[in-house]
C-alpha atoms as a PDB file:
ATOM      1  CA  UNK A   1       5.228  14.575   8.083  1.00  0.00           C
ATOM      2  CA  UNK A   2       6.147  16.062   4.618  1.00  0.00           C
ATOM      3  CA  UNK A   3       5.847  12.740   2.652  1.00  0.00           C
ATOM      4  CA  UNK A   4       2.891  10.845   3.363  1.00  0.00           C
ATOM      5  CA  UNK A   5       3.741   8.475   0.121  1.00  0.00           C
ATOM      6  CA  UNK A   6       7.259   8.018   0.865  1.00  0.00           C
ATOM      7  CA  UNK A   7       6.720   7.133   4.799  1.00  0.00           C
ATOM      8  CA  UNK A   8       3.857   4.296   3.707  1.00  0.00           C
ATOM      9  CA  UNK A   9       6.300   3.062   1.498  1.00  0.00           C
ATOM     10  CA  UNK A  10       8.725   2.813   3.976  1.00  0.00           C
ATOM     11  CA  UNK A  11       6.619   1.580   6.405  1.00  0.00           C
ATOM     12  CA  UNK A  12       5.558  -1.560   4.399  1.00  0.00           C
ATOM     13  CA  UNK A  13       8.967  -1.540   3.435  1.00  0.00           C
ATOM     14  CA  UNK A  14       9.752  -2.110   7.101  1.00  0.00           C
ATOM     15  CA  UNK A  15       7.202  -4.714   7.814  1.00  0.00           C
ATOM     16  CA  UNK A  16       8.292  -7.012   4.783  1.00  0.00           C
ATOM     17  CA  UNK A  17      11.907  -6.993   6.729  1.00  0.00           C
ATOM     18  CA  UNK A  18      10.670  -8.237   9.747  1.00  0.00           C
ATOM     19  CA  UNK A  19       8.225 -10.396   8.550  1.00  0.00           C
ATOM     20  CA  UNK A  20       9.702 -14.245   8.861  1.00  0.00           C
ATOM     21  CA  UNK A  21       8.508 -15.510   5.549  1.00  0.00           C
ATOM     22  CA  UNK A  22       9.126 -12.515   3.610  1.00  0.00           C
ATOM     23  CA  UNK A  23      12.986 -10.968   4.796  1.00  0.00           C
ATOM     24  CA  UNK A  24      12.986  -8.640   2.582  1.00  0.00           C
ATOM     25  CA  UNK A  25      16.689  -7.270   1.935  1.00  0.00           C
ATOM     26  CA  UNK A  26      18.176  -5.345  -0.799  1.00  0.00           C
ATOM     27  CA  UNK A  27      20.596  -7.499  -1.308  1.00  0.00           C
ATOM     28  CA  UNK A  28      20.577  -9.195  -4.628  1.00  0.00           C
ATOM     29  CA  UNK A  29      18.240 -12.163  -4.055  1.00  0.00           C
ATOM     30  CA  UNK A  30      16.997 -10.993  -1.286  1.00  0.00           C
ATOM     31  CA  UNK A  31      14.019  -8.425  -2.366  1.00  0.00           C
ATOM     32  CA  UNK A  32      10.856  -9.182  -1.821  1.00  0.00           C
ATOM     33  CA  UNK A  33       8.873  -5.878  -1.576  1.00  0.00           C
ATOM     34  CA  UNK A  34       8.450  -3.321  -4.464  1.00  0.00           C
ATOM     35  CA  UNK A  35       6.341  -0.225  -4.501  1.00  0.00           C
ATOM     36  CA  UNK A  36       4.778  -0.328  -8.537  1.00  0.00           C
ATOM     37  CA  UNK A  37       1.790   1.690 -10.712  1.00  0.00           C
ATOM     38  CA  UNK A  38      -1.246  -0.753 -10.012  1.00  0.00           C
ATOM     39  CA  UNK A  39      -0.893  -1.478 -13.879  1.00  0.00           C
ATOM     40  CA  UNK A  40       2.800  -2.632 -13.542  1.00  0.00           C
ATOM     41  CA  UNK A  41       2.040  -4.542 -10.561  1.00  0.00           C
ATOM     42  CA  UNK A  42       0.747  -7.515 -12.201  1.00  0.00           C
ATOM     43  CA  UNK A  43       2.642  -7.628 -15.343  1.00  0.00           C
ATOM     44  CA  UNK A  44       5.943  -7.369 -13.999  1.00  0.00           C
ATOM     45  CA  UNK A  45       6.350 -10.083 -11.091  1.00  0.00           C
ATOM     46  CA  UNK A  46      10.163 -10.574 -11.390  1.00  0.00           C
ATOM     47  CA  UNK A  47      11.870 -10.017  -8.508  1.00  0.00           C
ATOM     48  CA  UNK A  48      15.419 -10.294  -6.366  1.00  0.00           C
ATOM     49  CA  UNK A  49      13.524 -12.517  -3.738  1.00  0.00           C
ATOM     50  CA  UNK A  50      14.685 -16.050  -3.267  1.00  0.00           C
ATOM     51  CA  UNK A  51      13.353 -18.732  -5.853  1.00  0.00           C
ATOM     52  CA  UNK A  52       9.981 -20.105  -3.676  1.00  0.00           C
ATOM     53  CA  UNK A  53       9.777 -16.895  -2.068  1.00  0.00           C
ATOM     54  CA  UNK A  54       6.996 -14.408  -1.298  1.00  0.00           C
ATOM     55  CA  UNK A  55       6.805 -11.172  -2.844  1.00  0.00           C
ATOM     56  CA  UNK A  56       4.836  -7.768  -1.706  1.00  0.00           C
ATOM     57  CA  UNK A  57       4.067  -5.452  -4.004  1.00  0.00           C
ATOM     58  CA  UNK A  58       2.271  -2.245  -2.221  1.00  0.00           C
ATOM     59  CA  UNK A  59       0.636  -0.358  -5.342  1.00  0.00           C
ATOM     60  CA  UNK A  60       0.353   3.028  -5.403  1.00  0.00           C
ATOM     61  CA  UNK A  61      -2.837   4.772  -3.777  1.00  0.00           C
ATOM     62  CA  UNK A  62      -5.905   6.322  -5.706  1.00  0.00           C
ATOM     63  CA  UNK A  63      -6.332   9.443  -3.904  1.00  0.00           C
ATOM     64  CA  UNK A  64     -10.324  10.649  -2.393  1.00  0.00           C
ATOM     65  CA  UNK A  65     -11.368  13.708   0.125  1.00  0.00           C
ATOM     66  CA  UNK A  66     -14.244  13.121   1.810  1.00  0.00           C
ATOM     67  CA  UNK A  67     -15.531  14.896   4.798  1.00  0.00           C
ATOM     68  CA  UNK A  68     -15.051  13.255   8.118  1.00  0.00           C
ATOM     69  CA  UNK A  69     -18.076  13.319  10.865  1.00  0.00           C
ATOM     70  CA  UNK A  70     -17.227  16.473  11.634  1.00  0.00           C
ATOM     71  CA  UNK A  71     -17.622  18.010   8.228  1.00  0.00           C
ATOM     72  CA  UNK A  72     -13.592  18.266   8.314  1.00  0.00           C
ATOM     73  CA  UNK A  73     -11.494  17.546   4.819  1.00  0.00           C
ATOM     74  CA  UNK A  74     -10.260  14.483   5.100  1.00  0.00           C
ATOM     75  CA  UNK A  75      -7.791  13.053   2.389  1.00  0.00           C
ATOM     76  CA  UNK A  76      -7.692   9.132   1.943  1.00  0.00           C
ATOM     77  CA  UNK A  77      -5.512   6.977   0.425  1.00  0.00           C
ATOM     78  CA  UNK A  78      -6.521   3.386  -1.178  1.00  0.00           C
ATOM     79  CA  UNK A  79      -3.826   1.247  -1.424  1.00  0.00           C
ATOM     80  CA  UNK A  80      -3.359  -2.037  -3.275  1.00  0.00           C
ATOM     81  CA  UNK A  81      -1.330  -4.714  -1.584  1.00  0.00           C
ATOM     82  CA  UNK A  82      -0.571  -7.663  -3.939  1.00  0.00           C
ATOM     83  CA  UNK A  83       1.202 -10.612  -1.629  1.00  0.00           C
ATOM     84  CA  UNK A  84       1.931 -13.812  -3.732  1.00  0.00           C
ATOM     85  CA  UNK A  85       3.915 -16.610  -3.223  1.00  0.00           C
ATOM     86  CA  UNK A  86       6.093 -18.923  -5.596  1.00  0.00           C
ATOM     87  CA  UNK A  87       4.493 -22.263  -6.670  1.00  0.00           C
ATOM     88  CA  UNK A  88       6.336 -23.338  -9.906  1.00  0.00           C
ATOM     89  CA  UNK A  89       5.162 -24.176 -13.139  1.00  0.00           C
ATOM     90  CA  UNK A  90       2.247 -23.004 -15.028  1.00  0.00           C
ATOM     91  CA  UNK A  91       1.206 -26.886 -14.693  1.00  0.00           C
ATOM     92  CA  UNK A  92       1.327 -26.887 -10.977  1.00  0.00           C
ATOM     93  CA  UNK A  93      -1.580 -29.000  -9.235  1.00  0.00           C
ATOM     94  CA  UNK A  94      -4.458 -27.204  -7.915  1.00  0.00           C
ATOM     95  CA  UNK A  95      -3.579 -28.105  -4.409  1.00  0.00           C
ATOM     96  CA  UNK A  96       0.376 -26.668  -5.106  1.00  0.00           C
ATOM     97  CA  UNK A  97      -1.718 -22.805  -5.836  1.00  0.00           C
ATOM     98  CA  UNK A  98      -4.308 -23.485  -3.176  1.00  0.00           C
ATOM     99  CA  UNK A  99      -1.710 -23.924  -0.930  1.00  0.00           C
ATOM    100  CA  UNK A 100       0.725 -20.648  -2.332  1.00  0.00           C
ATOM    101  CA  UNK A 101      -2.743 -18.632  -2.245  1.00  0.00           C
ATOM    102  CA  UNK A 102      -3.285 -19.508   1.380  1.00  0.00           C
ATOM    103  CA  UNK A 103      -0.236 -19.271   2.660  1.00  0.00           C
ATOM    104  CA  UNK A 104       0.023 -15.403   0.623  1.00  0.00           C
ATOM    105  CA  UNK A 105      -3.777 -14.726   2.097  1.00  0.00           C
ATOM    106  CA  UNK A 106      -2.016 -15.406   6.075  1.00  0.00           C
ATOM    107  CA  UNK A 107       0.854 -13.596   5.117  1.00  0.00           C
ATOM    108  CA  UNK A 108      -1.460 -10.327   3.966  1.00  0.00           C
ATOM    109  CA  UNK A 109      -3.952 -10.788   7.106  1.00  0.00           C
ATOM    110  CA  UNK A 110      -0.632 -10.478   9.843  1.00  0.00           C
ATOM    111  CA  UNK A 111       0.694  -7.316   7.588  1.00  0.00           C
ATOM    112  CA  UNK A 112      -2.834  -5.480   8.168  1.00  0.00           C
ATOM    113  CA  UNK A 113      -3.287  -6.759  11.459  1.00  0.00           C
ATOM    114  CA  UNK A 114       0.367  -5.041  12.513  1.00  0.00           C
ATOM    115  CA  UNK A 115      -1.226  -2.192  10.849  1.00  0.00           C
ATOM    116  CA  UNK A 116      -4.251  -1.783  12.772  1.00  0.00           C
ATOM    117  CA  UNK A 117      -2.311  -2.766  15.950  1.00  0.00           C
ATOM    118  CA  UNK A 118       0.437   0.023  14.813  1.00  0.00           C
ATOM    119  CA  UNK A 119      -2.585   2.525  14.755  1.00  0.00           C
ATOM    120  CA  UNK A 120      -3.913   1.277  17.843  1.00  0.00           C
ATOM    121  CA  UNK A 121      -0.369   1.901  19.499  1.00  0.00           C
ATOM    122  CA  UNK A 122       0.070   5.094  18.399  1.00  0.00           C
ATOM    123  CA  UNK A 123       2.310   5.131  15.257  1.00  0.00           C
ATOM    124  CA  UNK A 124       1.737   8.471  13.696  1.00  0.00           C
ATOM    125  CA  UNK A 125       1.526   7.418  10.033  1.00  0.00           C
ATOM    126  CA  UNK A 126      -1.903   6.209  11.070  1.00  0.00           C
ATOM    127  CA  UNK A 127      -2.772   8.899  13.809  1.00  0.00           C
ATOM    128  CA  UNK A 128      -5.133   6.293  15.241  1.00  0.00           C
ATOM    129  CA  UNK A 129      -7.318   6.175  12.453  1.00  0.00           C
ATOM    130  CA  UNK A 130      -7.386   2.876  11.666  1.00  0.00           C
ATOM    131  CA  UNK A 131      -8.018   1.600  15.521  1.00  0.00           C
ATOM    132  CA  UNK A 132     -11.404   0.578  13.951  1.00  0.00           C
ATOM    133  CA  UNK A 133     -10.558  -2.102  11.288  1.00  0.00           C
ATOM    134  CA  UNK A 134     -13.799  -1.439  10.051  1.00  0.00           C
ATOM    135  CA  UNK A 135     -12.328   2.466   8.661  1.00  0.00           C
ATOM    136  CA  UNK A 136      -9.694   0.204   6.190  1.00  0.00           C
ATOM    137  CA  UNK A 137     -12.733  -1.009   4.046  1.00  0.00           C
ATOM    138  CA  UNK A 138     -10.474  -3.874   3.622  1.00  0.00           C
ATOM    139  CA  UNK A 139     -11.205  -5.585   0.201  1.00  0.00           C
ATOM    140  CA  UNK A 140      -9.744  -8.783  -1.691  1.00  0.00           C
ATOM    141  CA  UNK A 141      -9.563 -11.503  -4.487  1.00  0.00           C
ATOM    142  CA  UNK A 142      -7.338 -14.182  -5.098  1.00  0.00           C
ATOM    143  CA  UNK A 143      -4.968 -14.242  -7.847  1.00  0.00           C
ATOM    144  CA  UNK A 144      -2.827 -16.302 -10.114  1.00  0.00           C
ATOM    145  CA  UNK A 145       0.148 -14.565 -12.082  1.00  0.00           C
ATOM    146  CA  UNK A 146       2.083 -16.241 -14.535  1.00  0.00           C
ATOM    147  CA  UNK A 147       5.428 -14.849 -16.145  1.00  0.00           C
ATOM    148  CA  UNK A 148       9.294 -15.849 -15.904  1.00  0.00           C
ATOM    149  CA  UNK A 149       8.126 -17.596 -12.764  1.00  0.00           C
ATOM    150  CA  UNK A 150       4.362 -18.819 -11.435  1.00  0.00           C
ATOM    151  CA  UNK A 151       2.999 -17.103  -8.034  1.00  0.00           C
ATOM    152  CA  UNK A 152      -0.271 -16.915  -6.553  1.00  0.00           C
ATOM    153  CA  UNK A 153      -1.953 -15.195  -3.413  1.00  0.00           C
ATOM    154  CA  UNK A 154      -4.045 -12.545  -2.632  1.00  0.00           C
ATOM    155  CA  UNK A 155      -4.927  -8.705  -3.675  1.00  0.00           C
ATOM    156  CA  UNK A 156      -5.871  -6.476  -0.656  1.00  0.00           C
ATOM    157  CA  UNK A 157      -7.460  -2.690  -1.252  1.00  0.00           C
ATOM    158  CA  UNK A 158      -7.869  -0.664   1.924  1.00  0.00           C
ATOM    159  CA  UNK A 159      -7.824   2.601   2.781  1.00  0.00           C
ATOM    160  CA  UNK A 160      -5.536   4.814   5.145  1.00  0.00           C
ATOM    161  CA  UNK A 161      -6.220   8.049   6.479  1.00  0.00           C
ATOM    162  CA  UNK A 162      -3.769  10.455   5.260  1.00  0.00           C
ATOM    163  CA  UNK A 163      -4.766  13.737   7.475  1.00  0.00           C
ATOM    164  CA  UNK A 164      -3.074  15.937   5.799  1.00  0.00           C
ATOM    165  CA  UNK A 165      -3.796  19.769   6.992  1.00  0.00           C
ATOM    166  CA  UNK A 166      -5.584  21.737   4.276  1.00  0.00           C
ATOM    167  CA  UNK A 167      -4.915  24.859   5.539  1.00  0.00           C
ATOM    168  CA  UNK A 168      -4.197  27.927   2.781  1.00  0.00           C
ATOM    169  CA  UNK A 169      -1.532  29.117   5.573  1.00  0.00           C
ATOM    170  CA  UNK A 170       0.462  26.077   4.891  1.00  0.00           C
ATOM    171  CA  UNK A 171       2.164  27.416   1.901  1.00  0.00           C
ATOM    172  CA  UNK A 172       3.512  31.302   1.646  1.00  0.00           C
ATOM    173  CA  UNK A 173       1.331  32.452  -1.343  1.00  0.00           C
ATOM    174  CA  UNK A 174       2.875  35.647  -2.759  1.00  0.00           C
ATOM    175  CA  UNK A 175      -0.537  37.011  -2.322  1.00  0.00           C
ATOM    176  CA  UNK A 176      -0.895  36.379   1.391  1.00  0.00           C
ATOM    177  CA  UNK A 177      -3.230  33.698   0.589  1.00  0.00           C
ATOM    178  CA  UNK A 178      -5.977  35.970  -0.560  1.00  0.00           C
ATOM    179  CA  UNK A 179      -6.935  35.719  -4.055  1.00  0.00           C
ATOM    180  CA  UNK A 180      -8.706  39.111  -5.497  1.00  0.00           C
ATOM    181  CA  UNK A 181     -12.813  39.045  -6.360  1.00  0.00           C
ATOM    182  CA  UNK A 182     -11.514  40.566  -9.588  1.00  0.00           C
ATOM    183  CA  UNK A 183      -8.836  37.677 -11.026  1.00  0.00           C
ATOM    184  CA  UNK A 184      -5.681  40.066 -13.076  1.00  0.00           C
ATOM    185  CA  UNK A 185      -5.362  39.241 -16.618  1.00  0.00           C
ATOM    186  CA  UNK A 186      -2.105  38.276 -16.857  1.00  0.00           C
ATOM    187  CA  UNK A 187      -2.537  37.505 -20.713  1.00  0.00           C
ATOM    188  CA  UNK A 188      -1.927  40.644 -22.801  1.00  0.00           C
END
């Protein structure tokens, strides 16, 4: 798999389609999901869905290597998923965003609980690394976001295994891969 970032994308992308309350489409006022900078994610909540819909924004992933048990490199992404859900006015009751925050929180449990049971099923984005919910170091908060229209719900952060091969044979270095102990000057 060349594009790791693309294929999560896509993936989520895919989920938010078959998800009942979501239906994501790209039809015009239809979208729900939207890949966004984590910064943009909050600021910006307008969106194609359907007035009273849900929207899912996956925010891009801070990047860490780590070594596994083994002492192999092993690359990790941590993604944000923001899922809210329309609730009206800035003056709704406390009850109307309880309810949209709830109903968002479900919403984000079933999409990482299709995840781990993708992983667990073999889907190769995950490569079975996330068969142990426990390896998502699944985080949270609630959230309320206010702009043309009101939503509220939840913020996940968890992490996903990227395994991506760091191998220096992977790429065909003009120098064979073998970098000199004396480094040419190529500044003259």
């Amino acid at each position: 798999m060349n594009n790791y970032l693309s294929a999560y994308a896509d993936y989520f992308r895919y989920l938010c389609t078959q998800h009942p309350e979501v239906l994501h489409s790209e039809l015009s006022g239809h979208r729900a999901f939207e890949v966004k900078p984590m910064e943009e994610a909050f600021s910006d909540i307008r969106t194609g869905a359907n007035t009273k819909g849900v929207i899912v924004h996956l925010m891009l992933p801070a990047i860490t290597y780590g070594a596994d048990q083994g002492g192999n490199a092993r690359k990790v992404y941590e993604f944000g998923l923001l899922v809210a859900k329309y609730h009206g006015s800035r003056e709704s009751s406390k009850k109307t965003i309880l309810d949209a925050m709830s109903a968002a929180e479900r919403i984000a449990d079933e999409l990482v609980a299709r995840m781990v049971g993708d992983s667990r099923a073999g889907v190769g984005l995950f490569s079975y690394g996330l068969d142990n919910p426990d390896n998502l170091a699944l985080s949270g908060e609630f959230v309320t976001l206010e702009g043309d229209a009101s939503y509220s719900g939840v913020v996940y952060t968890f992490k996903v295994p990227a395994w991506r091969c760091l191998d220096v044979a992977d790429v065909a270095w003009l120098d064979a891969g073998t970098t000199p102990n004396e480094i040419p000057t190529l500044l003259k």
